[in-house]
Protein backbone atom coordinates (compact mmCIF):
# COMPACT_ATOMS: atom_id res chain seq x y z
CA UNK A 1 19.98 -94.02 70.06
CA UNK A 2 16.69 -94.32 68.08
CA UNK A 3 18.63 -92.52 65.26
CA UNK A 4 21.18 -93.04 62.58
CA UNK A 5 21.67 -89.77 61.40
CA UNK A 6 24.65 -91.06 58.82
CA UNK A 7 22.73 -93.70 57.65
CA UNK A 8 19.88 -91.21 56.77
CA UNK A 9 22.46 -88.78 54.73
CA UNK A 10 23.23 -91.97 52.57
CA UNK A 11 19.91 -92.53 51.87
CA UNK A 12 18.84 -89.37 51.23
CA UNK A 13 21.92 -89.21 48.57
CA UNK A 14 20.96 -92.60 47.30
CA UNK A 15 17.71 -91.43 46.37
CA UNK A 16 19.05 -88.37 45.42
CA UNK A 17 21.34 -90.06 42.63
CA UNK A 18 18.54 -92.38 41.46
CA UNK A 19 16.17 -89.38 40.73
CA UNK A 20 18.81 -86.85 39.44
CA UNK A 21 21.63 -89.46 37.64
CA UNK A 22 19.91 -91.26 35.44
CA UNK A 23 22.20 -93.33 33.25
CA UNK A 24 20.56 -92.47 30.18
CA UNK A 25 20.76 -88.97 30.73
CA UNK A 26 24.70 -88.34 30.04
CA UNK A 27 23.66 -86.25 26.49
CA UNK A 28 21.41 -83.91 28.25
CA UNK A 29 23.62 -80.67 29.45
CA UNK A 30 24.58 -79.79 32.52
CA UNK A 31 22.82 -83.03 34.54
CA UNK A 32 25.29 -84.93 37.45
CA UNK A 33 25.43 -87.73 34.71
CA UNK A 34 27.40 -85.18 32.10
CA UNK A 35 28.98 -83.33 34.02
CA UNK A 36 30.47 -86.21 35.44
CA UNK A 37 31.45 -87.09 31.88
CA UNK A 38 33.03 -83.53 31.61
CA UNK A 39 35.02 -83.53 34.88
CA UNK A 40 35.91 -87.64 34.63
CA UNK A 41 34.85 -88.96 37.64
CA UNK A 42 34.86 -92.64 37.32
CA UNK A 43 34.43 -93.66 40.91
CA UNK A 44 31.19 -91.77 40.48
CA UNK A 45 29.06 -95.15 39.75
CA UNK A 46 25.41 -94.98 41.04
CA UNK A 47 26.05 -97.26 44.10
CA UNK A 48 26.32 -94.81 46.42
CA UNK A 49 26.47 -97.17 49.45
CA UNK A 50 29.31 -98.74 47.88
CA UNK A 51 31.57 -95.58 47.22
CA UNK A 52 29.19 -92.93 49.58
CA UNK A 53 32.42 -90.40 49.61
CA UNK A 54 32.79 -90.33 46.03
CA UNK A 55 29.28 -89.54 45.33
CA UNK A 56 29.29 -87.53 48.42
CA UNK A 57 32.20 -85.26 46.98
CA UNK A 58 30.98 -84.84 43.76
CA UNK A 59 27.43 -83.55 44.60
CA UNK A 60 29.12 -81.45 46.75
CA UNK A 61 31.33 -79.72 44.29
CA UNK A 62 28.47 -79.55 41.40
CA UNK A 63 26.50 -77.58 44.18
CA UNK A 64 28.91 -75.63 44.81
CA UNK A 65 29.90 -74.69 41.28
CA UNK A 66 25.82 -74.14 40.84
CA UNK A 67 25.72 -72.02 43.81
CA UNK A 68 28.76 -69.68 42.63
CA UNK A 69 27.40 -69.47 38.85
CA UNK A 70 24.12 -68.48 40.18
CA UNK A 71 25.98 -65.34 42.66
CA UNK A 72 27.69 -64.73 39.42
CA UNK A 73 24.31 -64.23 37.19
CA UNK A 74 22.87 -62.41 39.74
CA UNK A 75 25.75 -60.00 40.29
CA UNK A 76 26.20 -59.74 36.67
CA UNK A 77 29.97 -61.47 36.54
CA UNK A 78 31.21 -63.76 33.87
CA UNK A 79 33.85 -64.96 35.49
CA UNK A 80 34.84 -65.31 39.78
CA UNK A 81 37.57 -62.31 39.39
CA UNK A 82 35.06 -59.56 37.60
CA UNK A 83 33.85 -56.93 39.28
CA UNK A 84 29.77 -56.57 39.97
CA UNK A 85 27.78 -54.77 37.09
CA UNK A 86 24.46 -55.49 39.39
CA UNK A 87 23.49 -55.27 42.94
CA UNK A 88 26.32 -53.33 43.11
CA UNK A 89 26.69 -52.07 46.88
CA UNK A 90 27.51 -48.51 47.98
CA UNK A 91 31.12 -47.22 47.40
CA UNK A 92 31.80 -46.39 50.68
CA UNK A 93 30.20 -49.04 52.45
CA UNK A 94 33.62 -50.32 54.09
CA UNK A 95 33.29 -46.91 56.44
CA UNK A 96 29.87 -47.51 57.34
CA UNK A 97 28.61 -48.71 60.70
CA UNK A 98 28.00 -51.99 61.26
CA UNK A 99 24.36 -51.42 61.16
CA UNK A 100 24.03 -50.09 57.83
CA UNK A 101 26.43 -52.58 56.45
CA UNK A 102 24.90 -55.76 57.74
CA UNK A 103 21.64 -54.67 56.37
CA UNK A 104 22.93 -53.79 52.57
CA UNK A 105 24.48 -57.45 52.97
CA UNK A 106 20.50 -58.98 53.99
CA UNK A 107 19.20 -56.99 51.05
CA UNK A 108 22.00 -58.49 48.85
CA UNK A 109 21.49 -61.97 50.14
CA UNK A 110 17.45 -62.05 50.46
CA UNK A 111 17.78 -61.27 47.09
CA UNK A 112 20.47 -63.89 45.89
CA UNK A 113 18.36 -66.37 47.84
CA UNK A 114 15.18 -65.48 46.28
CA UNK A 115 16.81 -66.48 42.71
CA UNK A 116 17.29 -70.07 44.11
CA UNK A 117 15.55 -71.38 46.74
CA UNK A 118 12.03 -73.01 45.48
CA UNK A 119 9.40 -72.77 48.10
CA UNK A 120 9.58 -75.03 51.41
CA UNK A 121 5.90 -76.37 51.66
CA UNK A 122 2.56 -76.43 50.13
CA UNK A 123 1.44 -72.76 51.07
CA UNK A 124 4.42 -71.39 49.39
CA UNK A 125 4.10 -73.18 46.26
CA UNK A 126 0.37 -72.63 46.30
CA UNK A 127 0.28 -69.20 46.54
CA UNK A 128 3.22 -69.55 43.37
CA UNK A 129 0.54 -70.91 41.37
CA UNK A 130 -1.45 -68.20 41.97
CA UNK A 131 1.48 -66.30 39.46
CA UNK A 132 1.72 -66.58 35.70
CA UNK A 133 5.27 -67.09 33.88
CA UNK A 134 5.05 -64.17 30.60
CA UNK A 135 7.14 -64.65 27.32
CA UNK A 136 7.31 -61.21 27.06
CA UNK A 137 9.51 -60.43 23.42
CA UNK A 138 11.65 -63.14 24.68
CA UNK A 139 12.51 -61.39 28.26
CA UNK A 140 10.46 -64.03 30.86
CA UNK A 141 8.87 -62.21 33.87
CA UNK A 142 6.24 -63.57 36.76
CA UNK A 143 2.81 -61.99 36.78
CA UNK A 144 0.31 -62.33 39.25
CA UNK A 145 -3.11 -63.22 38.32
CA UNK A 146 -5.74 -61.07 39.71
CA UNK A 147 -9.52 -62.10 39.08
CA UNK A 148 -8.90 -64.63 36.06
CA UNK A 149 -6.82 -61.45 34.74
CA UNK A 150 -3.22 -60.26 34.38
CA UNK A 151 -1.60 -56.74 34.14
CA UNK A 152 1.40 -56.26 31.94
CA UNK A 153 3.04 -53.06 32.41
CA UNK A 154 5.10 -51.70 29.36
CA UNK A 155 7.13 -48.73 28.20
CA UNK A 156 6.29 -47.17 25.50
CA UNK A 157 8.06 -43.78 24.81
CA UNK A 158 8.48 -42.52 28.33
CA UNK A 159 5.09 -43.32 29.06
CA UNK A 160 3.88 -46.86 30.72
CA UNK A 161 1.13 -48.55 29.23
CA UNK A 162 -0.78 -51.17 31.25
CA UNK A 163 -2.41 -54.49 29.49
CA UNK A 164 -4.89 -56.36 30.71
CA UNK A 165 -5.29 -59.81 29.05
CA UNK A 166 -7.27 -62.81 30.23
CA UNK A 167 -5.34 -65.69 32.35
CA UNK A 168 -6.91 -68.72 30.48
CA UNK A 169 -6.48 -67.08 26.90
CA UNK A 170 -2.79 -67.33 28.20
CA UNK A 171 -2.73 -70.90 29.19
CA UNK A 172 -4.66 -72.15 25.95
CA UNK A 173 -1.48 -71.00 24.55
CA UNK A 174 -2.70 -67.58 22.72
CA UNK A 175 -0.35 -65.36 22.14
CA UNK A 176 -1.29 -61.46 22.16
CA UNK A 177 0.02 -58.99 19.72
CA UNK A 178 0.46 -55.55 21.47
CA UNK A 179 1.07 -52.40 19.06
CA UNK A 180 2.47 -49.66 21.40
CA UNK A 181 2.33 -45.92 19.71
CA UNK A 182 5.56 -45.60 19.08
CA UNK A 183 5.05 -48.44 16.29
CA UNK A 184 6.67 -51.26 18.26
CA UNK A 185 5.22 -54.73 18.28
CA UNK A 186 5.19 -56.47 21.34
CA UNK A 187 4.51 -60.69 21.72
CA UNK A 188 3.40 -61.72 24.79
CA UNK A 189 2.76 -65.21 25.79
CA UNK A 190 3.21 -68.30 28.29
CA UNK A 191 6.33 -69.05 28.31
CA UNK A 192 7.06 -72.49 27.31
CA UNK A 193 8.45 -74.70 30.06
CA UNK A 194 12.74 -75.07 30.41
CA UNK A 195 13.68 -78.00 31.39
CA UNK A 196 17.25 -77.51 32.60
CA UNK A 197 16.23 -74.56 34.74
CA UNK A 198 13.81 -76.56 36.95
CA UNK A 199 16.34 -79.83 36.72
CA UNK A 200 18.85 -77.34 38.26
CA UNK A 201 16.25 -76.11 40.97
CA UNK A 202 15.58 -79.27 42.15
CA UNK A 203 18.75 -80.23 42.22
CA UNK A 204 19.60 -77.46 44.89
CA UNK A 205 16.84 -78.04 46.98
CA UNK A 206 18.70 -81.31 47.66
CA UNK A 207 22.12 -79.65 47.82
CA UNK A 208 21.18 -77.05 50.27
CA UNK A 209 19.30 -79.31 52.56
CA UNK A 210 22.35 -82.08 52.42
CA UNK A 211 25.11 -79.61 53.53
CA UNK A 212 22.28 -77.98 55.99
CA UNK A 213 21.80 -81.60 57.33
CA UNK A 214 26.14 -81.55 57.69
CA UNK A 215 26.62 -78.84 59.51
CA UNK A 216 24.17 -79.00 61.77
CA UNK A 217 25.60 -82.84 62.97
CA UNK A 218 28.56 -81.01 62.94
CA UNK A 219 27.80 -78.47 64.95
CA UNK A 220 25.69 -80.89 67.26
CA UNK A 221 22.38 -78.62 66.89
CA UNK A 222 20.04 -80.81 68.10
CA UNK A 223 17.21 -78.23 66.87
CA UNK A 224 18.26 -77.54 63.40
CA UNK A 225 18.97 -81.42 63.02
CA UNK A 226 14.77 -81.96 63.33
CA UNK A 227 14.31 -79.20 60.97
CA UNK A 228 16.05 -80.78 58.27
CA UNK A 229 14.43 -84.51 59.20
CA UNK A 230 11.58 -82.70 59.15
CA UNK A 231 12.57 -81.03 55.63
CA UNK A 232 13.83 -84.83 54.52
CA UNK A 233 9.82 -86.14 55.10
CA UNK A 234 8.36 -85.33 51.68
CA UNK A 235 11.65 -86.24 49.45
CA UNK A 236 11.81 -89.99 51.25
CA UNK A 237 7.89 -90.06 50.59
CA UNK A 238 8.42 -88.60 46.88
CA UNK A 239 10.93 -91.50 46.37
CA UNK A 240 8.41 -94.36 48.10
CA UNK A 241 5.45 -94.40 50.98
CA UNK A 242 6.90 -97.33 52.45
CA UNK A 243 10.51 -95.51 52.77
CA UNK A 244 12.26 -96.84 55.10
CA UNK A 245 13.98 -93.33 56.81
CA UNK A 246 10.53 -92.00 55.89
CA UNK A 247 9.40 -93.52 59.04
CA UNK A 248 12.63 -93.18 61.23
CA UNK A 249 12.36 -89.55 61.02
CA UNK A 250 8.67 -88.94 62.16
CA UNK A 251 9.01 -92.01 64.79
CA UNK A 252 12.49 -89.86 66.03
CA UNK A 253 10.33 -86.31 65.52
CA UNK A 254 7.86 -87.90 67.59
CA UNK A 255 9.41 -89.45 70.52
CA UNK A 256 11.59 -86.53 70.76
CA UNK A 257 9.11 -83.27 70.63
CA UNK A 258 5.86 -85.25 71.79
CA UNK A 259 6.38 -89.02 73.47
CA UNK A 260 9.03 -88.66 75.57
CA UNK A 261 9.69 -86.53 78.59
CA UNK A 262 11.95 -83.27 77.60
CA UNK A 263 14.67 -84.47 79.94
CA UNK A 264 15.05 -87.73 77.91
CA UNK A 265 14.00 -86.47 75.02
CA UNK A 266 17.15 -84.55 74.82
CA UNK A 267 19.31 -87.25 76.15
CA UNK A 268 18.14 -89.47 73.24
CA UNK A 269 18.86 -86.03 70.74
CA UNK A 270 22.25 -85.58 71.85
CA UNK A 271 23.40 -89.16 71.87
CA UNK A 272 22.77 -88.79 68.58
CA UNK A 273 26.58 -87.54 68.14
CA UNK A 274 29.88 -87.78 69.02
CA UNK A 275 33.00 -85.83 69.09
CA UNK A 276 35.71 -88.33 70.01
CA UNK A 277 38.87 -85.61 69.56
CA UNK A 278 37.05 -82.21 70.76
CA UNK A 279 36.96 -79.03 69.01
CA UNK A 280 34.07 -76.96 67.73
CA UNK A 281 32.32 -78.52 64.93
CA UNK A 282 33.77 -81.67 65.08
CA UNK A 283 30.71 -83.79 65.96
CA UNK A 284 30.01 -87.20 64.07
CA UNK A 285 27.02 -88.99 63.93
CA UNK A 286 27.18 -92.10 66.82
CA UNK A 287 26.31 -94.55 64.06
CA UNK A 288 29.36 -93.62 61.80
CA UNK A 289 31.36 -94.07 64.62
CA UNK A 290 30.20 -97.06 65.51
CA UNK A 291 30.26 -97.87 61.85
CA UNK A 292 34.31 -97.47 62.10
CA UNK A 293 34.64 -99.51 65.12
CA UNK A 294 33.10 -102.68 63.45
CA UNK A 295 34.82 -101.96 60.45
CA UNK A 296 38.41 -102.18 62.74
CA UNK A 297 37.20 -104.70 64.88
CA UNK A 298 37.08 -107.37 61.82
CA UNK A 299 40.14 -106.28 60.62
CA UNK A 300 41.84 -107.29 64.08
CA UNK A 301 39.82 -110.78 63.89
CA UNK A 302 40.49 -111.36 60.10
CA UNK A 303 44.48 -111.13 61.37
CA UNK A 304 44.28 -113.76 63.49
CA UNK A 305 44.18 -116.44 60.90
CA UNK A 306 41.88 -119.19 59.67
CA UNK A 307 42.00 -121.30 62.85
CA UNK A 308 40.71 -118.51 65.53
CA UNK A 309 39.15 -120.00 68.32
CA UNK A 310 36.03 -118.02 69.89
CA UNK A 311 37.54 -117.44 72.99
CA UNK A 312 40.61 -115.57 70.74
CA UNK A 313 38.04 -113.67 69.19
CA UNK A 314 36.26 -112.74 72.43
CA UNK A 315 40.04 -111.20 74.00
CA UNK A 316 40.94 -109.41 70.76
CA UNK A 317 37.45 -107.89 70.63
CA UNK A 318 38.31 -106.98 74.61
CA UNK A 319 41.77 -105.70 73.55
CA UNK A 320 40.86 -103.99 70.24
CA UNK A 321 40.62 -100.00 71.83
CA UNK A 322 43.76 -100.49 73.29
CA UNK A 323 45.39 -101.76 70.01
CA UNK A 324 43.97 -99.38 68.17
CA UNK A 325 45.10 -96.36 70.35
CA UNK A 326 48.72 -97.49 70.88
CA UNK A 327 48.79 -98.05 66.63
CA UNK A 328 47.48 -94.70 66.23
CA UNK A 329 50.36 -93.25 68.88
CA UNK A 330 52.97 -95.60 66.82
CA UNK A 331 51.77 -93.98 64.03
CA UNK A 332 52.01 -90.46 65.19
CA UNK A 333 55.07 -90.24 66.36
CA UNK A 334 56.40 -91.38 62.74
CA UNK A 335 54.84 -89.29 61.34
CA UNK A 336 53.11 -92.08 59.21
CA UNK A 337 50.95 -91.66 56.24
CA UNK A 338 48.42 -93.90 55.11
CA UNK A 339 48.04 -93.75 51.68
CA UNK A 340 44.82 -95.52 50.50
CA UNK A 341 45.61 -95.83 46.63
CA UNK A 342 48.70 -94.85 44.49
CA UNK A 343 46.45 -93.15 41.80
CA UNK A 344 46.76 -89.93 41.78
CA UNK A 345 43.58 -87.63 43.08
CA UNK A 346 41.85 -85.29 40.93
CA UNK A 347 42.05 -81.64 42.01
CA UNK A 348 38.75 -80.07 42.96
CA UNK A 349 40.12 -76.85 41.80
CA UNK A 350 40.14 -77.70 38.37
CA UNK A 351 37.28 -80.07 38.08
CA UNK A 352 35.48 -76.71 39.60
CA UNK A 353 37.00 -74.21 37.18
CA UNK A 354 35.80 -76.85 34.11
CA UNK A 355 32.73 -76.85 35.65
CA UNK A 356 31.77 -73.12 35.66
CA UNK A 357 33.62 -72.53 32.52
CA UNK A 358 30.90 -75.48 31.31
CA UNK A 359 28.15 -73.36 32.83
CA UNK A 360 29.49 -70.39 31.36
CA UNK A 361 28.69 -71.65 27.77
CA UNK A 362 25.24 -73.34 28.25
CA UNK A 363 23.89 -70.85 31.17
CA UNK A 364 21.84 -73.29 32.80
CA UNK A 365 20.65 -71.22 36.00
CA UNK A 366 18.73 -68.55 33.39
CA UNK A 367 15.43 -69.37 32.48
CA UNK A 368 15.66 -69.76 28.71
CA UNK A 369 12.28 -71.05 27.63
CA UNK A 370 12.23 -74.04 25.52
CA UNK A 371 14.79 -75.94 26.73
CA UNK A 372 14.42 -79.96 26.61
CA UNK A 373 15.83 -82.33 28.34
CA UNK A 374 14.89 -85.40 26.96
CA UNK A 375 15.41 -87.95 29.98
CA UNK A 376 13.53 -85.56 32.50
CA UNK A 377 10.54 -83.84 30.25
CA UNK A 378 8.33 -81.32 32.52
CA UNK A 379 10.62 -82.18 35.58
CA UNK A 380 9.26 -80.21 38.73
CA UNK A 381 11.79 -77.59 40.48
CA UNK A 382 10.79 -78.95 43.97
CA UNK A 383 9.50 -81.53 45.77
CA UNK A 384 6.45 -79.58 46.86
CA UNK A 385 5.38 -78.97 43.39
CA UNK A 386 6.11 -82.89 42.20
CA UNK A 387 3.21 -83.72 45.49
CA UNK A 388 0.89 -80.71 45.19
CA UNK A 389 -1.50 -82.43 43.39
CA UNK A 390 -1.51 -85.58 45.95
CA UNK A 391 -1.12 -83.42 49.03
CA UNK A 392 -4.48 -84.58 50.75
CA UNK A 393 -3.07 -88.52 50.15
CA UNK A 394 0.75 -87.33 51.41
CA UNK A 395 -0.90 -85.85 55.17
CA UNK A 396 -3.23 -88.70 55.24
CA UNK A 397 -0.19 -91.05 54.66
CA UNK A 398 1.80 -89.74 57.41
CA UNK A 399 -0.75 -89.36 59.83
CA UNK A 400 -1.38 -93.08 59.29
CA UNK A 401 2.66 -93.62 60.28
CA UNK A 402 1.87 -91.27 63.26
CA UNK A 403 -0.85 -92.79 64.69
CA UNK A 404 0.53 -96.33 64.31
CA UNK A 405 3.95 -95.24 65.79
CA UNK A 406 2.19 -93.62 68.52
CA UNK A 407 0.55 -96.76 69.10
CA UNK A 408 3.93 -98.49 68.98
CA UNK A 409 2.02 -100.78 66.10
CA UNK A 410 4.53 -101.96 63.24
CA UNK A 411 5.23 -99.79 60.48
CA UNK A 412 5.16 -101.83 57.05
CA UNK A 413 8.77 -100.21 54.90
CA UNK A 414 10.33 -101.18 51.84
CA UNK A 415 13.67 -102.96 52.05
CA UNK A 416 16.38 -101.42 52.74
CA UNK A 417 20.21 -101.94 51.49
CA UNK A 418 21.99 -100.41 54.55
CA UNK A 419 21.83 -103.84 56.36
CA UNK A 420 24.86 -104.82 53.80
CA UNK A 421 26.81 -102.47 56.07
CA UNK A 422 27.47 -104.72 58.65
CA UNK A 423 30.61 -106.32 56.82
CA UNK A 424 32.25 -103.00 57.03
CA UNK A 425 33.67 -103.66 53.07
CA UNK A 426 30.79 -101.78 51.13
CA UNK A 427 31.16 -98.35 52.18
CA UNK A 428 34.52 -96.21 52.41
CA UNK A 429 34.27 -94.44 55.76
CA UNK A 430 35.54 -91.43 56.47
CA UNK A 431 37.80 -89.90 59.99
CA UNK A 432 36.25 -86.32 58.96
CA UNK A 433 32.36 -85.92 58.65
């Protein structure tokens, strides 16, 4: 296994949390360090390696409460029992074929998906630049930029005016008075940058590619598992060059599509997981598992007391499967539940209804120009847009990994914190992935 694709997930939520949790950010609205002020999650604590499953859970439900306010802006609902007042589908679409109904539901999802997913490499965000955003009497709207010059198409009357204005006039900041001939004033202008908005972008870049990441180890796709490595490259290189999973996921990418023959090559992918019980989509990554078996393993050594001989520890070690699998049949035949603390558990229910009836006041996935947040000024909406301006230095960077992996030469990375897992006491692991 030259992969540890749990190990990786923790990372990539550690540096997730460091970027996006800031502990002096709890007065700013709507950022993971208020609203876990607003929902009281005190286990939530910036060491994610310590408590991984609470930080894990939490992310999980703030993208999902993103993701459902955003379906409920763009189907114009204010709260998860309206009706749709937009992108309203056709009346009689439950007597439709298939056909016709599967593509109204693309149309309605290309263009949910288009409100919230940022652009997925430096083409895409290139080509965004090419676009101006318009303060157009206070209603925001993308223009393209055509020859140093914009069109702005308005109504006036039931006739449409076009304006042409220069680009650059634009981004000095000038702001163009437009007298229409039906005596209506119109400002237009750059709109000013908002804060929360892109803080809320980025944020579900990470979300999307985290439960994308889960699914497929639990699916065991081997293929869409390299996609999102391959989608983890430039956040681990955003966070540090010398990124330690930086350079496990190109020297895996590697020996997996190029080094290695494909027979092996997929040996070496699908030993990547395990599904211990069976069932469809019950894989685990091999190094959680393995993770858990330590973790019991010490526990049966720890219970033999302060005089263990080596030899003691060397037949418990031997015997520890089968102890473990007649305790677990013990246990499930009496029905036996292990509680792990007598406090009692927050409902996710709530914390989510708090959460969207939070969202619900301060409207964070609407692009309101203006908006500050003071402990992430002119934060970028994706990760592509925080490197575009280094992009040359990021491919020459990872070629340099590349070639010296190729060459099986040493890789220089940062220090890492996931050695401190070997105790098995910093991290609460979990049955379910």
């Amino acid at each position: 296994m030259i992969i540890e694709l749990f190990h990786t997930l923790m990372d990539f939520l550690e540096k997730m949390v460091k970027k996006l949790m800031k502990k002096t950010s709890g007065r700013d609205k709507c950022t993971l360090a208020h609203l876990k002020a607003v929902i009281q999650r005190s286990d939530v604590n910036h060491n994610v390696k310590g408590r991984f499953k609470s930080h894990e859970d939490f992310v999980l439900l703030v993208g999902k409460a993103f993701t459902v306010q955003a379906a409920m802006d763009y189907f114009g609902m204010n709260t998860v029992d309206d009706n749709p007042t937009q992108h309203i589908p056709p009346e009689n679409i439950g007597q439709t074929h298939k056909n016709k109904r599967q593509a109204v539901c693309d149309e309605a999802m290309t263009g949910f998906m288009r409100n919230v997913l940022q652009p997925q490499n430096f083409e895409e965000e290139s080509a965004l630049r090419t676009n101006i955003l318009l303060d157009i009497d206070g209603h925001v709207q993308r223009v393209p930029v055509v020859d140093e010059n914009i069109a702005v198409k308005l109504l006036s009357g039931n006739k449409e005016v076009i304006i042409q204005m220069a680009a650059d006039e634009l981004e000095k900041g000038k702001t163009f008075h437009v007298y229409l001939p039906n005596s209506r004033t119109v400002y237009i202008s750059k709109a000013e940058n908002d804060d929360l908005f892109h803080y809320v972008m980025c944020f579900l870049q990470l979300y999307f590619l985290i439960i994308f990441f889960k699914d497929a180890i639990a699916e065991g796709d081997i293929f869409r598992v390299k996609v999102a490595l391959k989608m983890m490259v430039p956040h681990f290189y955003a966070h540090s060059s010398l990124s330690k999973y930086l350079v496990e996921c190109l020297d895996y990418i590697l020996k997996t599509e190029i080094l290695l023959p494909p027979k092996y090559g997929i040996q070496v992918e699908t030993s990547a997981f395990v599904n211990s019980k069976g069932g469809i989509g019950k894989n685990r990554p091999m190094d959680l598992q393995k993770e858990n078996q330590v973790k019991e393993l010490k526990n049966l050594i720890k219970g033999l007391g302060a005089n263990k001989t080596e030899n003691a520890i060397v037949n418990i070690s031997k015997a520890a499967p089968i102890i473990n699998d007649i305790v677990s049949n013990i246990d499930l035949q009496i029905n036996f539940k292990d509680f792990h603390t007598s406090h009692k558990k927050r409902s996710n229910s709530d914390d989510f209804k708090t959460l969207l009836q939070e969202f619900q006041l301060i409207k964070p996935l609407q692009y309101i120009p203006g908006r500050k947040l003071v402990s992430y000024r002119n934060i970028r909406p994706n990760v592509h847009a925080e490197l575009l301006h280094c992009r040359d230095t990021y491919y020459e960077a990872i070629m340099v990994i590349v070639n010296r992996l190729r060459r099986n030469i040493p890789v220089q990375c940062e220090e890492s914190d996931n050695e401190s897992l070997e105790d098995g006491s910093d991290v609460e692991y979990c049955d379910d992935f």
